[in-house]
N, C-alpha and C. Protein backbone atom coordinates (compact mmCIF):
# COMPACT_ATOMS: atom_id res chain seq x y z
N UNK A 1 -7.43 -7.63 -17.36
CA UNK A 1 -7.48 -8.90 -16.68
C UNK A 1 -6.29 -9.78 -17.09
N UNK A 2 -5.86 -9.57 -18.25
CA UNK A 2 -4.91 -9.88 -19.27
C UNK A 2 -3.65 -9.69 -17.96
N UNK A 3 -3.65 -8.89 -17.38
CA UNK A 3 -2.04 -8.31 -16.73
C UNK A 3 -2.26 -9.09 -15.12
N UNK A 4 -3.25 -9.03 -14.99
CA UNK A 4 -3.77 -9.69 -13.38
C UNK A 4 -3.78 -11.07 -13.55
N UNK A 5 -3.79 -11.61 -14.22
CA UNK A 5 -3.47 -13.03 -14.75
C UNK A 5 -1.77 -13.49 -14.86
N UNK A 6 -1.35 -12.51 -15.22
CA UNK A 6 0.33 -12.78 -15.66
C UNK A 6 0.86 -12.47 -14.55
N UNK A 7 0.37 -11.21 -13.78
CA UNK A 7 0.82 -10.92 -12.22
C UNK A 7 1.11 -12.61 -10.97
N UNK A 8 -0.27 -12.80 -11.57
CA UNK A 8 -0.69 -14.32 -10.82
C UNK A 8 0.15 -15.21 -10.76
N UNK A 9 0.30 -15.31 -12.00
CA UNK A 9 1.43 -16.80 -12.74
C UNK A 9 2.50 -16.25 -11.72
N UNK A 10 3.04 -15.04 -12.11
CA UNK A 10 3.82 -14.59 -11.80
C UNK A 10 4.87 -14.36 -10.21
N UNK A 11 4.03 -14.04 -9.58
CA UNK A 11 4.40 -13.89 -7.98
C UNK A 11 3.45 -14.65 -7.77
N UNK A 12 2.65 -15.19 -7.61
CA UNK A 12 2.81 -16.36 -6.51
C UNK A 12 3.68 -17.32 -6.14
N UNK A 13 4.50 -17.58 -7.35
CA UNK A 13 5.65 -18.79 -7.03
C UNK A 13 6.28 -18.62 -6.69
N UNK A 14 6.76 -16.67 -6.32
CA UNK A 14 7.85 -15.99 -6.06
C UNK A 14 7.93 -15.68 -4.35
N UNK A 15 6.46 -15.84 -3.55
CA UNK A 15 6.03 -15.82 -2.45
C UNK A 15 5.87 -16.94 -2.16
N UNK A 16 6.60 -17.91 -2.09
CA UNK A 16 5.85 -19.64 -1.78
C UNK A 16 6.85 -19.47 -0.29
N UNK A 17 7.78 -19.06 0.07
CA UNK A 17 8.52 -18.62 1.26
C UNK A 17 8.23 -17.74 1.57
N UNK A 18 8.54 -17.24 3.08
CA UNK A 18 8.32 -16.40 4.07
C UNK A 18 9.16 -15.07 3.49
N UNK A 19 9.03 -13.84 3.34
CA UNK A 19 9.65 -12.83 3.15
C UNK A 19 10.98 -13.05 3.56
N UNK A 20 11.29 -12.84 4.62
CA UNK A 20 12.62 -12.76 5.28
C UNK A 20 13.67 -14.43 4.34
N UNK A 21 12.79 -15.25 4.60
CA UNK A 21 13.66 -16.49 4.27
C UNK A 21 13.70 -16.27 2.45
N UNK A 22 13.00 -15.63 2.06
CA UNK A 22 12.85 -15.19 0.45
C UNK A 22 13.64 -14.49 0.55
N UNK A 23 14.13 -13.51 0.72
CA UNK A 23 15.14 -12.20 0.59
C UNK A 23 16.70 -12.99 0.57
N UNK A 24 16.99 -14.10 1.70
CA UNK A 24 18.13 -15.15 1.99
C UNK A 24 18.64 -16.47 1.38
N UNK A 25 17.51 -16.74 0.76
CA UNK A 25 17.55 -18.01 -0.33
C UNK A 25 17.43 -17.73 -2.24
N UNK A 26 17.38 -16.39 -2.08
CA UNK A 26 17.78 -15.68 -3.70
C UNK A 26 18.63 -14.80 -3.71
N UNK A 27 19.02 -15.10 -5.04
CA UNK A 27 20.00 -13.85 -5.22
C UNK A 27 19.24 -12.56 -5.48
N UNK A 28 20.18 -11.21 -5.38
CA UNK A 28 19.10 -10.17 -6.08
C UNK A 28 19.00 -10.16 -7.40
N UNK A 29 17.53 -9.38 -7.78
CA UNK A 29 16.94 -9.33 -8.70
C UNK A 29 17.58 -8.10 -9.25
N UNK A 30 17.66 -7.79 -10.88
CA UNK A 30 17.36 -6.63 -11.19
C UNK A 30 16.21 -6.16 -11.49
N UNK A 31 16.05 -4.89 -10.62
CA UNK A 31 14.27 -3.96 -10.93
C UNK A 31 14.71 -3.36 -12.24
N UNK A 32 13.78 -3.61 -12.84
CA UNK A 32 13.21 -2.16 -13.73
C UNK A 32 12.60 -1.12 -13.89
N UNK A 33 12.49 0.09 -14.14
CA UNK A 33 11.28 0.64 -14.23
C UNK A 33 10.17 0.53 -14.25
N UNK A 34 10.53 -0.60 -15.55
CA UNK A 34 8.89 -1.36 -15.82
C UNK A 34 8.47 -2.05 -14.85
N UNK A 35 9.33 -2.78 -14.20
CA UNK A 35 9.04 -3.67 -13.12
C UNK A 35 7.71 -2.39 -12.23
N UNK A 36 8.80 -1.38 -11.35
CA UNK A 36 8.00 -1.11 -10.67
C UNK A 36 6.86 -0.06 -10.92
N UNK A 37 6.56 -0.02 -11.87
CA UNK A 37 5.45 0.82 -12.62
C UNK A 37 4.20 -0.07 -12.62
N UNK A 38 4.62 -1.54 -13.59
CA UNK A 38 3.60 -2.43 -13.53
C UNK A 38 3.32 -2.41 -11.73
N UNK A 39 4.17 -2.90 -10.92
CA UNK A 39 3.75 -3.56 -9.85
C UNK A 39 2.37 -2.88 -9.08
N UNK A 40 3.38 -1.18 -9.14
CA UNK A 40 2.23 -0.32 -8.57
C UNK A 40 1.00 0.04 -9.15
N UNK A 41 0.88 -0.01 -10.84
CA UNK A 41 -0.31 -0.19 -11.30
C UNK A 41 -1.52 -1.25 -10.90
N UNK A 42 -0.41 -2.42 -10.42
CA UNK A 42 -1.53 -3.90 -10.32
C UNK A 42 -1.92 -3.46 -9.11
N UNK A 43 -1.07 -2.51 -7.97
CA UNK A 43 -1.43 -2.90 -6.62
C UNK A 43 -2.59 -1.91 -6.40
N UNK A 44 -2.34 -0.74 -7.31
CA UNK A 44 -3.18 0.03 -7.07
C UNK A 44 -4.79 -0.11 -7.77
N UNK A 45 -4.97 -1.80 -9.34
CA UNK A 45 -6.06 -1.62 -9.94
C UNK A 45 -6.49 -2.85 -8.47
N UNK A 46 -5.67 -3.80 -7.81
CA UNK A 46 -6.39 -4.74 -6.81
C UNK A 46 -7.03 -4.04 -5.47
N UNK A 47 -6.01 -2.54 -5.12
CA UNK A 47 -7.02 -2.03 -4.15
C UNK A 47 -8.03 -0.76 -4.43
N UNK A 48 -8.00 -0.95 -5.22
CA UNK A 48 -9.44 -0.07 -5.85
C UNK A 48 -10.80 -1.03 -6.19
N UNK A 49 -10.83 -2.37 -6.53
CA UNK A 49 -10.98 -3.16 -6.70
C UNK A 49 -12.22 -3.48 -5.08
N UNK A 50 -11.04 -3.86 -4.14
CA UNK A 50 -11.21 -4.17 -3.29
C UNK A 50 -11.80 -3.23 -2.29
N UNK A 51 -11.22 -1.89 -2.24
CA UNK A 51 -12.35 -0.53 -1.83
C UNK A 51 -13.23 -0.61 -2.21
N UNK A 52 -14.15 -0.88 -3.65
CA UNK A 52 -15.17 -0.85 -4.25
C UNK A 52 -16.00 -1.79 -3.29
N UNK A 53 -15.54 -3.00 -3.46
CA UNK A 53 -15.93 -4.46 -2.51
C UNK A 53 -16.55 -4.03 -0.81
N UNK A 54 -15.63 -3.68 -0.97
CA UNK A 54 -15.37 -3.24 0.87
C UNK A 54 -16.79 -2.12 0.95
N UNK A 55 -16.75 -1.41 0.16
CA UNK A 55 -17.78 0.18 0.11
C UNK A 55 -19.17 -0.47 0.20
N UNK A 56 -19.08 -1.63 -0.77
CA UNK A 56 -20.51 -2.36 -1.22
C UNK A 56 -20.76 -3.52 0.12
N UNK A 57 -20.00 -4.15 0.70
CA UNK A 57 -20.15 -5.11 1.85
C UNK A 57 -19.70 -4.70 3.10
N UNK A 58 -19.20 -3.30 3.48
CA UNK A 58 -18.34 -3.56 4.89
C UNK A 58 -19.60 -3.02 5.58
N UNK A 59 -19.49 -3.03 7.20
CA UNK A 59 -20.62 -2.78 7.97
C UNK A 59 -19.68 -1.65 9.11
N UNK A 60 -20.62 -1.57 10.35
CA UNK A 60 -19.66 -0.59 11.08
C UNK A 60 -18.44 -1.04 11.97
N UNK A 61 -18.33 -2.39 12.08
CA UNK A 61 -17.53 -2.64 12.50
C UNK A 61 -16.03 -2.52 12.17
N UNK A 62 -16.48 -2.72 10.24
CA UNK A 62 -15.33 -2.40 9.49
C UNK A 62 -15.06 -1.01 9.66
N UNK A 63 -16.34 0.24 9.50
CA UNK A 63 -15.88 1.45 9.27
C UNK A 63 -14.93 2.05 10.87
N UNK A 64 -15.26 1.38 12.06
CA UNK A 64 -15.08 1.50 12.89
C UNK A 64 -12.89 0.85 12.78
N UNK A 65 -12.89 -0.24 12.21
CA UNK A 65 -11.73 -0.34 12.09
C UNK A 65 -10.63 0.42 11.29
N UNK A 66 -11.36 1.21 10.28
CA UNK A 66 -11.06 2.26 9.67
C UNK A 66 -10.35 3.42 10.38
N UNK A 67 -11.39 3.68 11.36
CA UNK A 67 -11.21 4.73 11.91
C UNK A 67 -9.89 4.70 13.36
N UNK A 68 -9.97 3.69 13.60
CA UNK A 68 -8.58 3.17 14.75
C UNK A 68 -7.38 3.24 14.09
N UNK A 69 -7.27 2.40 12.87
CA UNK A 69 -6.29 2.37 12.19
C UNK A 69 -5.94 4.14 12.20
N UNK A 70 -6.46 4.83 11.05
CA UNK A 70 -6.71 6.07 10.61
C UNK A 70 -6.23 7.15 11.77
N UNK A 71 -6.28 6.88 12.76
CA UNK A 71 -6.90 7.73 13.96
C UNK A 71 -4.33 7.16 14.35
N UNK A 72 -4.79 6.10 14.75
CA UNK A 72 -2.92 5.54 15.13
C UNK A 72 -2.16 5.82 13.72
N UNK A 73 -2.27 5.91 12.69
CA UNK A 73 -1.65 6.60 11.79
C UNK A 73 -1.25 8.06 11.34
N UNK A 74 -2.48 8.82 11.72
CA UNK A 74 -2.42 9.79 12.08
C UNK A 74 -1.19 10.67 13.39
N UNK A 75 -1.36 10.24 14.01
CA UNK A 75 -1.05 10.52 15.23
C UNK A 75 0.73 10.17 15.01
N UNK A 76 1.35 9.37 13.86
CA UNK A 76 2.74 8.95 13.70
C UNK A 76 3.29 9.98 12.80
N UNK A 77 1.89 10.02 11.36
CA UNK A 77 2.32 11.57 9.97
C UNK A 77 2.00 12.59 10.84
N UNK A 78 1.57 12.90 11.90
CA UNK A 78 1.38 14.40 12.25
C UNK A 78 2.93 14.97 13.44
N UNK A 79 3.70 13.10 14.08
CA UNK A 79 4.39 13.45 14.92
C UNK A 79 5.70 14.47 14.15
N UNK A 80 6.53 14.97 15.47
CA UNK A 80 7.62 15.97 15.20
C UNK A 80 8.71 14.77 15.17
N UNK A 81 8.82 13.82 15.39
CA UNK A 81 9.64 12.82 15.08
C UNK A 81 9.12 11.85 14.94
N UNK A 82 8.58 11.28 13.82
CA UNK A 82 8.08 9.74 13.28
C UNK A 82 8.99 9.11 13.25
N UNK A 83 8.94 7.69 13.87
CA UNK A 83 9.62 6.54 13.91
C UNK A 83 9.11 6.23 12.22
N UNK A 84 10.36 5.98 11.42
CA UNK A 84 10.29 5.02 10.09
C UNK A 84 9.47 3.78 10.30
N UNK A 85 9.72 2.98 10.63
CA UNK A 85 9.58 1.25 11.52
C UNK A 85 8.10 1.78 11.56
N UNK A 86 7.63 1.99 12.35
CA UNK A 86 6.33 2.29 13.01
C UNK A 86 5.43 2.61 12.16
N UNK A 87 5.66 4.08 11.09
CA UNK A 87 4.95 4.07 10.26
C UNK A 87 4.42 3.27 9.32
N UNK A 88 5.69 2.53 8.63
CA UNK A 88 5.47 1.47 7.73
C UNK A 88 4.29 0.58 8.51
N UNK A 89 4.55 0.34 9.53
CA UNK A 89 3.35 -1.19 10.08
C UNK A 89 2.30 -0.31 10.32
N UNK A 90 1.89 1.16 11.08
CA UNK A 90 0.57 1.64 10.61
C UNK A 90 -0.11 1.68 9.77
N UNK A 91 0.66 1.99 8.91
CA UNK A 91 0.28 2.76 6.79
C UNK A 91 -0.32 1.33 6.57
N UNK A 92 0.65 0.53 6.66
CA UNK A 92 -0.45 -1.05 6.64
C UNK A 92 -1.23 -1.37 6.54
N UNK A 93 -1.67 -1.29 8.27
CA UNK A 93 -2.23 -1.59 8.85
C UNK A 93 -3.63 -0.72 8.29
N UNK A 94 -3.68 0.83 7.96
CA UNK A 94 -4.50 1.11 7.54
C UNK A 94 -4.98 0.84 6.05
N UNK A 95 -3.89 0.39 5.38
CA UNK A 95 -4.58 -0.12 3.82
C UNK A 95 -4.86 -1.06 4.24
N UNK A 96 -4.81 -1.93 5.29
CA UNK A 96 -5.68 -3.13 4.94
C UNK A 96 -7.25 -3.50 5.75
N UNK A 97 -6.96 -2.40 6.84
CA UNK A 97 -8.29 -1.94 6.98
C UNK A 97 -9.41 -1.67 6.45
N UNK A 98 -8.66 -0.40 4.67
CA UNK A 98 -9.72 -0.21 4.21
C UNK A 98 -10.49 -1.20 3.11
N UNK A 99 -9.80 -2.36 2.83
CA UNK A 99 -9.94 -3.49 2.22
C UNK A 99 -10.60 -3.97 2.54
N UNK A 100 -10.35 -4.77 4.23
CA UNK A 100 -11.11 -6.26 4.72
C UNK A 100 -12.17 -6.04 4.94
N UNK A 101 -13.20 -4.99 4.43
CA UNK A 101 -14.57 -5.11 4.53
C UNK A 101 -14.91 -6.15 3.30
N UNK A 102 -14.38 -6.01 2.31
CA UNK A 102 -14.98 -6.64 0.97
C UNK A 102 -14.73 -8.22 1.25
N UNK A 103 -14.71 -8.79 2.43
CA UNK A 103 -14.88 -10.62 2.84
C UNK A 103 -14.24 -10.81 1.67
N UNK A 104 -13.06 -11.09 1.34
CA UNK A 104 -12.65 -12.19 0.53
C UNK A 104 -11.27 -12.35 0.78
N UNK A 105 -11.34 -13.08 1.56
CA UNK A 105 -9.82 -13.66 1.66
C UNK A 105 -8.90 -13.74 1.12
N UNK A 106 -9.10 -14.85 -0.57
CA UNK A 106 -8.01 -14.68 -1.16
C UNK A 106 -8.00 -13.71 -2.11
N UNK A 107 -8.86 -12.60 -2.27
CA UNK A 107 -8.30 -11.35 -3.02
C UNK A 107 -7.55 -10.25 -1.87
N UNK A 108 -7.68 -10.51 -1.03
CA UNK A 108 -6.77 -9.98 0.35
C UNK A 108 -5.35 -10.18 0.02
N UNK A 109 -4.96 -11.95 0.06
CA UNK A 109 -4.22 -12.38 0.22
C UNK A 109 -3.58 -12.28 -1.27
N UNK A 110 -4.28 -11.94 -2.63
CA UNK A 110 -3.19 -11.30 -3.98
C UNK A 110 -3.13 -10.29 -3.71
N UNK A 111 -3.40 -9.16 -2.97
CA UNK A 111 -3.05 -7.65 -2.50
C UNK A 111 -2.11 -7.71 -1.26
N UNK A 112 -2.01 -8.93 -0.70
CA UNK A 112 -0.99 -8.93 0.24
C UNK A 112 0.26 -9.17 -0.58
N UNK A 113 0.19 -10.48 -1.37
CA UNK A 113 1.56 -10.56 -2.11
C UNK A 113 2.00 -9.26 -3.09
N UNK A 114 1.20 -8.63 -3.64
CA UNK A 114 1.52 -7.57 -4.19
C UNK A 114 2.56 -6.57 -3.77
N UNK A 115 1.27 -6.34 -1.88
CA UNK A 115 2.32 -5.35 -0.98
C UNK A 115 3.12 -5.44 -0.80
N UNK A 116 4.01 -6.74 -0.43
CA UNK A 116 5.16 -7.43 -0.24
C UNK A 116 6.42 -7.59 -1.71
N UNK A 117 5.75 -7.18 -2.07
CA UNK A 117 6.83 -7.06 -3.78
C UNK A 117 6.45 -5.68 -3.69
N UNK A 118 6.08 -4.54 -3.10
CA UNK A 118 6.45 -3.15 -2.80
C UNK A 118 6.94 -2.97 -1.82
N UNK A 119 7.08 -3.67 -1.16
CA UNK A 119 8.03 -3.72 0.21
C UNK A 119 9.71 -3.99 0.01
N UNK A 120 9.45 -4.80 -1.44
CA UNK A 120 10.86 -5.43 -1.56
C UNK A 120 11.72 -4.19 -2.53
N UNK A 121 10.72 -3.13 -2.93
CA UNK A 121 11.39 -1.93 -3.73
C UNK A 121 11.68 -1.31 -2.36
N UNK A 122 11.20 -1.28 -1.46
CA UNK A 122 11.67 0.27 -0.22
C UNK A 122 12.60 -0.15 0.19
N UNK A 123 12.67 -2.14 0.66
CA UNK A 123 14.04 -2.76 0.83
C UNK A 123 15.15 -2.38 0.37
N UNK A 124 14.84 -2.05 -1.19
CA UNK A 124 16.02 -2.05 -1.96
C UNK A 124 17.38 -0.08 -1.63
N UNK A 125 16.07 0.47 -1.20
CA UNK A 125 16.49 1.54 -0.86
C UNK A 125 16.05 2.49 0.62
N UNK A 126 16.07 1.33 1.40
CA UNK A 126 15.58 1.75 3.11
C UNK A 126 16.53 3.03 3.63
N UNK A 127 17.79 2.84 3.40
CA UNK A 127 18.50 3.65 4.03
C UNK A 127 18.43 4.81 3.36
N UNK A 128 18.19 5.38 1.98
CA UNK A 128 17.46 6.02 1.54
C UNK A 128 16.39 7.05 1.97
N UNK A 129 15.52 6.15 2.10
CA UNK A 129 14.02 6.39 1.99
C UNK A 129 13.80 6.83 3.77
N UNK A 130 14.60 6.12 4.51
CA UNK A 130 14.79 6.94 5.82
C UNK A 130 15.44 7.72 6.12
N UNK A 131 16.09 8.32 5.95
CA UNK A 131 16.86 10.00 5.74
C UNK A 131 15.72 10.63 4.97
N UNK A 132 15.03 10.59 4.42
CA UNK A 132 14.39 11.45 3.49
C UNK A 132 13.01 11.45 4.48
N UNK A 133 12.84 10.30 4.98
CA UNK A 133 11.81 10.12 5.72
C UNK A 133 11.68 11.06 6.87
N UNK A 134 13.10 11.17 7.21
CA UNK A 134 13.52 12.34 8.84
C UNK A 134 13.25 13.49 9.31
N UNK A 135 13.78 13.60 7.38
CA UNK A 135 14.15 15.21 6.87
C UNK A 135 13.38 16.03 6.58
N UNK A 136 12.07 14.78 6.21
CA UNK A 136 10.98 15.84 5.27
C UNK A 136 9.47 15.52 5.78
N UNK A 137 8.88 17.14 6.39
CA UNK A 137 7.71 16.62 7.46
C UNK A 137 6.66 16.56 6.34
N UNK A 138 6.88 17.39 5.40
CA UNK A 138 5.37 17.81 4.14
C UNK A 138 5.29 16.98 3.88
N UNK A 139 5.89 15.31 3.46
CA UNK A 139 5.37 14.38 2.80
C UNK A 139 4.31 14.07 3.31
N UNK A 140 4.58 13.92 5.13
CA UNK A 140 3.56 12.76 6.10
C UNK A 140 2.40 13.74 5.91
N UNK A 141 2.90 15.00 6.13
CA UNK A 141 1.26 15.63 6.11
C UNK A 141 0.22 15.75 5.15
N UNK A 142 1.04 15.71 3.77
CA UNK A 142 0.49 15.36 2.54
C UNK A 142 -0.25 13.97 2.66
N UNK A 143 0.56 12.76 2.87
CA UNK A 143 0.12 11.61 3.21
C UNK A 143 -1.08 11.36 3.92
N UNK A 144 -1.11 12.02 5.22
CA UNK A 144 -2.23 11.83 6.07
C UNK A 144 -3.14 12.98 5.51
N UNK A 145 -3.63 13.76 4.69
CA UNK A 145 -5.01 14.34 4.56
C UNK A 145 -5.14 13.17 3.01
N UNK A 146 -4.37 12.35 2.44
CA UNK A 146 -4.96 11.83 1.72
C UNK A 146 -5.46 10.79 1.92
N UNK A 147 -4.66 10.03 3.13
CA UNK A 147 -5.19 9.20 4.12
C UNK A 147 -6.70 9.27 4.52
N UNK A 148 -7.15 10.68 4.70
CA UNK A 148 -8.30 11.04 5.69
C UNK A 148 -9.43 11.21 4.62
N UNK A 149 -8.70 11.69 3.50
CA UNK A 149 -9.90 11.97 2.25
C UNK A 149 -10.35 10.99 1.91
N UNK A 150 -9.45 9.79 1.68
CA UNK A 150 -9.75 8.17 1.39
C UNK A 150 -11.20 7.47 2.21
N UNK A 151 -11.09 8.22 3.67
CA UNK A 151 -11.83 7.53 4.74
C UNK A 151 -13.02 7.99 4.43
N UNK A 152 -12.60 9.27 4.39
CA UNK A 152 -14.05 10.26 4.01
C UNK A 152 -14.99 9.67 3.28
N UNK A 153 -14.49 9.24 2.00
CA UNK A 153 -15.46 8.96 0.95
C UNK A 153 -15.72 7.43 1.26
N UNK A 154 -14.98 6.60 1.98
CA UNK A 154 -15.43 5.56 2.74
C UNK A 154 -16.06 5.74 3.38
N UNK A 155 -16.59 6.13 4.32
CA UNK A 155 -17.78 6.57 5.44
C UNK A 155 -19.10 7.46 4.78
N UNK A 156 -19.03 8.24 3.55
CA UNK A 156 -20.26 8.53 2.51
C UNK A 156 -20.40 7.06 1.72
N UNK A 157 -19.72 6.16 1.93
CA UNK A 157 -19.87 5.06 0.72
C UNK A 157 -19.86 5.65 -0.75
N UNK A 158 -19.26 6.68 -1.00
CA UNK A 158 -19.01 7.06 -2.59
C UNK A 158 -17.92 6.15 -2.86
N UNK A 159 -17.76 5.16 -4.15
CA UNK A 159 -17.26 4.42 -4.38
C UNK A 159 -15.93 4.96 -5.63
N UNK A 160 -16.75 5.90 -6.12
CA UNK A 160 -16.17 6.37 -7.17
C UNK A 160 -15.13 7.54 -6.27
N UNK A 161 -15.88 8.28 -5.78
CA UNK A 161 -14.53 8.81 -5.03
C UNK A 161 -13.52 8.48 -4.40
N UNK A 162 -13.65 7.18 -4.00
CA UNK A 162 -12.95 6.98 -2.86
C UNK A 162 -11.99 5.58 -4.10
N UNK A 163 -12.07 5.23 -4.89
CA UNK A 163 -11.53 4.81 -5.92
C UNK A 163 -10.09 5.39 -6.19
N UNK A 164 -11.16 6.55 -7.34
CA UNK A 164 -9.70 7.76 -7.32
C UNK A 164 -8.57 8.29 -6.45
N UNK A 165 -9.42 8.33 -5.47
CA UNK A 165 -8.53 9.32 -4.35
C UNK A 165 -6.94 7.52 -3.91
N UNK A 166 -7.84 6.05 -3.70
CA UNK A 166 -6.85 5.34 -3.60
C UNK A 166 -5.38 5.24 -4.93
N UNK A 167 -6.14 5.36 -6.28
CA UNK A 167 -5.62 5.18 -7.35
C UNK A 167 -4.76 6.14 -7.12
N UNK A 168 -4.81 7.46 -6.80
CA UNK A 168 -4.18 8.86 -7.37
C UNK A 168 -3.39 8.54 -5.88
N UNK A 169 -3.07 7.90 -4.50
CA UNK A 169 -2.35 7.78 -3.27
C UNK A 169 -1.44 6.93 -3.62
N UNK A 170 -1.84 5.88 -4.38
CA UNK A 170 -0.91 4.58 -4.87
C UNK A 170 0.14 4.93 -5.69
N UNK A 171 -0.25 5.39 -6.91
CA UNK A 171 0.69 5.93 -7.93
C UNK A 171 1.04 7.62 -7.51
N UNK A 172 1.06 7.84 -6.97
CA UNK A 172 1.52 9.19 -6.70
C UNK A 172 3.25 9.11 -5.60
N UNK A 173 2.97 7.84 -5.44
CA UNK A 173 4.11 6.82 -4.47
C UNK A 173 5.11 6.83 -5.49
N UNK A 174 4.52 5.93 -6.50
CA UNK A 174 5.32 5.23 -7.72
C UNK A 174 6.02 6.46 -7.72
N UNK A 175 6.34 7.26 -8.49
CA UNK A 175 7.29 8.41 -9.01
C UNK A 175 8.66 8.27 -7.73
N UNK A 176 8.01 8.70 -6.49
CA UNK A 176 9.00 8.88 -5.94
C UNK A 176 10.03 7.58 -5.13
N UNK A 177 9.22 6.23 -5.60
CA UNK A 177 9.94 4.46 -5.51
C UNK A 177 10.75 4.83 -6.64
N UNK A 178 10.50 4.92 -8.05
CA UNK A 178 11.26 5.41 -8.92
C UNK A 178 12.72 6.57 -8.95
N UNK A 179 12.12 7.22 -8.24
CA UNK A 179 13.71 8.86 -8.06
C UNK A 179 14.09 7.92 -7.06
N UNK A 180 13.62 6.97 -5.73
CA UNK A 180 15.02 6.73 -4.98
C UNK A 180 15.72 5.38 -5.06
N UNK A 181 14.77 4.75 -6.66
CA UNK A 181 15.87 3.48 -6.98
C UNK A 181 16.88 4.27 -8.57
N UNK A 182 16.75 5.05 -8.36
CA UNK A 182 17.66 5.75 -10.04
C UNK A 182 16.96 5.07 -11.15
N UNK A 183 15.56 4.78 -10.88
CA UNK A 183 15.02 4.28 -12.36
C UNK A 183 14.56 5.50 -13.05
């Protein structure tokens, strides 16, 4: 709680502007390792957190939004040419699907600022991360059955599974944010 507290202090003051106008009114930062190790640890203990929430309060409307999301995401990791652009706002779109069952706004909205300070690592290496994105189909497919396993244990309401499976999707990222900033 100790680190989710310092996270707090931390980026919120750093999000008080709009992304785009944030990126234009600072200079760059230097990342660290540590930087993005912590980040993805916090993002990944707030949406496990919030899966748990979601498992214990969502109804079918949520599981139903699950499954749209899930279903248009799919359909981008399985294409023979995925649009970069596109994916990113699906993949989203489906983590935050599997969230907004757990009603709480502003723990939404510290997993939003979170996302957005992992957004600002892919920034750092887009042109990157899209060539690799082009080149290489096993990731998406890897991606989407972990995608689907996630849902799975969302729709049994196993909490504990569906925990892990987010924890082990989140940080399993980290390594490779890491190889394409040279940390």
């Amino acid at each position: 709680m100790k680190t989710l507290f310092f996270l707090l202090t931390f980026i919120s003051p750093f999000f008080l502007c709009s992304e785009e106008v944030h990126i234009a009114c600072s200079s760059p930062i230097e990342i660290t390792r540590q930087d993005v190790i912590s980040v993805y640890e916090d993002f990944s203990y707030v949406e496990q957190l919030l899966v748990g929430l979601a498992i214990q309060k969502g109804d079918e409307k949520w599981e139903a939004k699950i499954k749209s999301s899930l279903d248009e995401l799919s359909t981008i990791e399985k294409s023979e040419n995925p649009d970069v652009d596109l994916w990113f706002e699906k993949n989203y779109a489906f983590h935050l699907a599997i969230v907004e069952g757990c009603n709480s706004s502003s723990l939404i909205e510290l997993r939003n600022e979170l996302y957005l300070k992992l957004k600002q690592f892919t920034a750092e290496c887009k042109s990157f991360s899209e060539m690799q994105f082009k080149t290489a189909k096993d990731p998406l497919i890897f991606n989407n059955e972990e995608h689907v396993a996630i849902s799975k244990a969302i729709f049994v309401r196993d909490e504990i599974k569906a925990k892990e499976l987010v924890h082990a999707h989140i940080l399993g990222h980290c390594d490779e944010m890491l190889e394409l900033l040279h940390l």
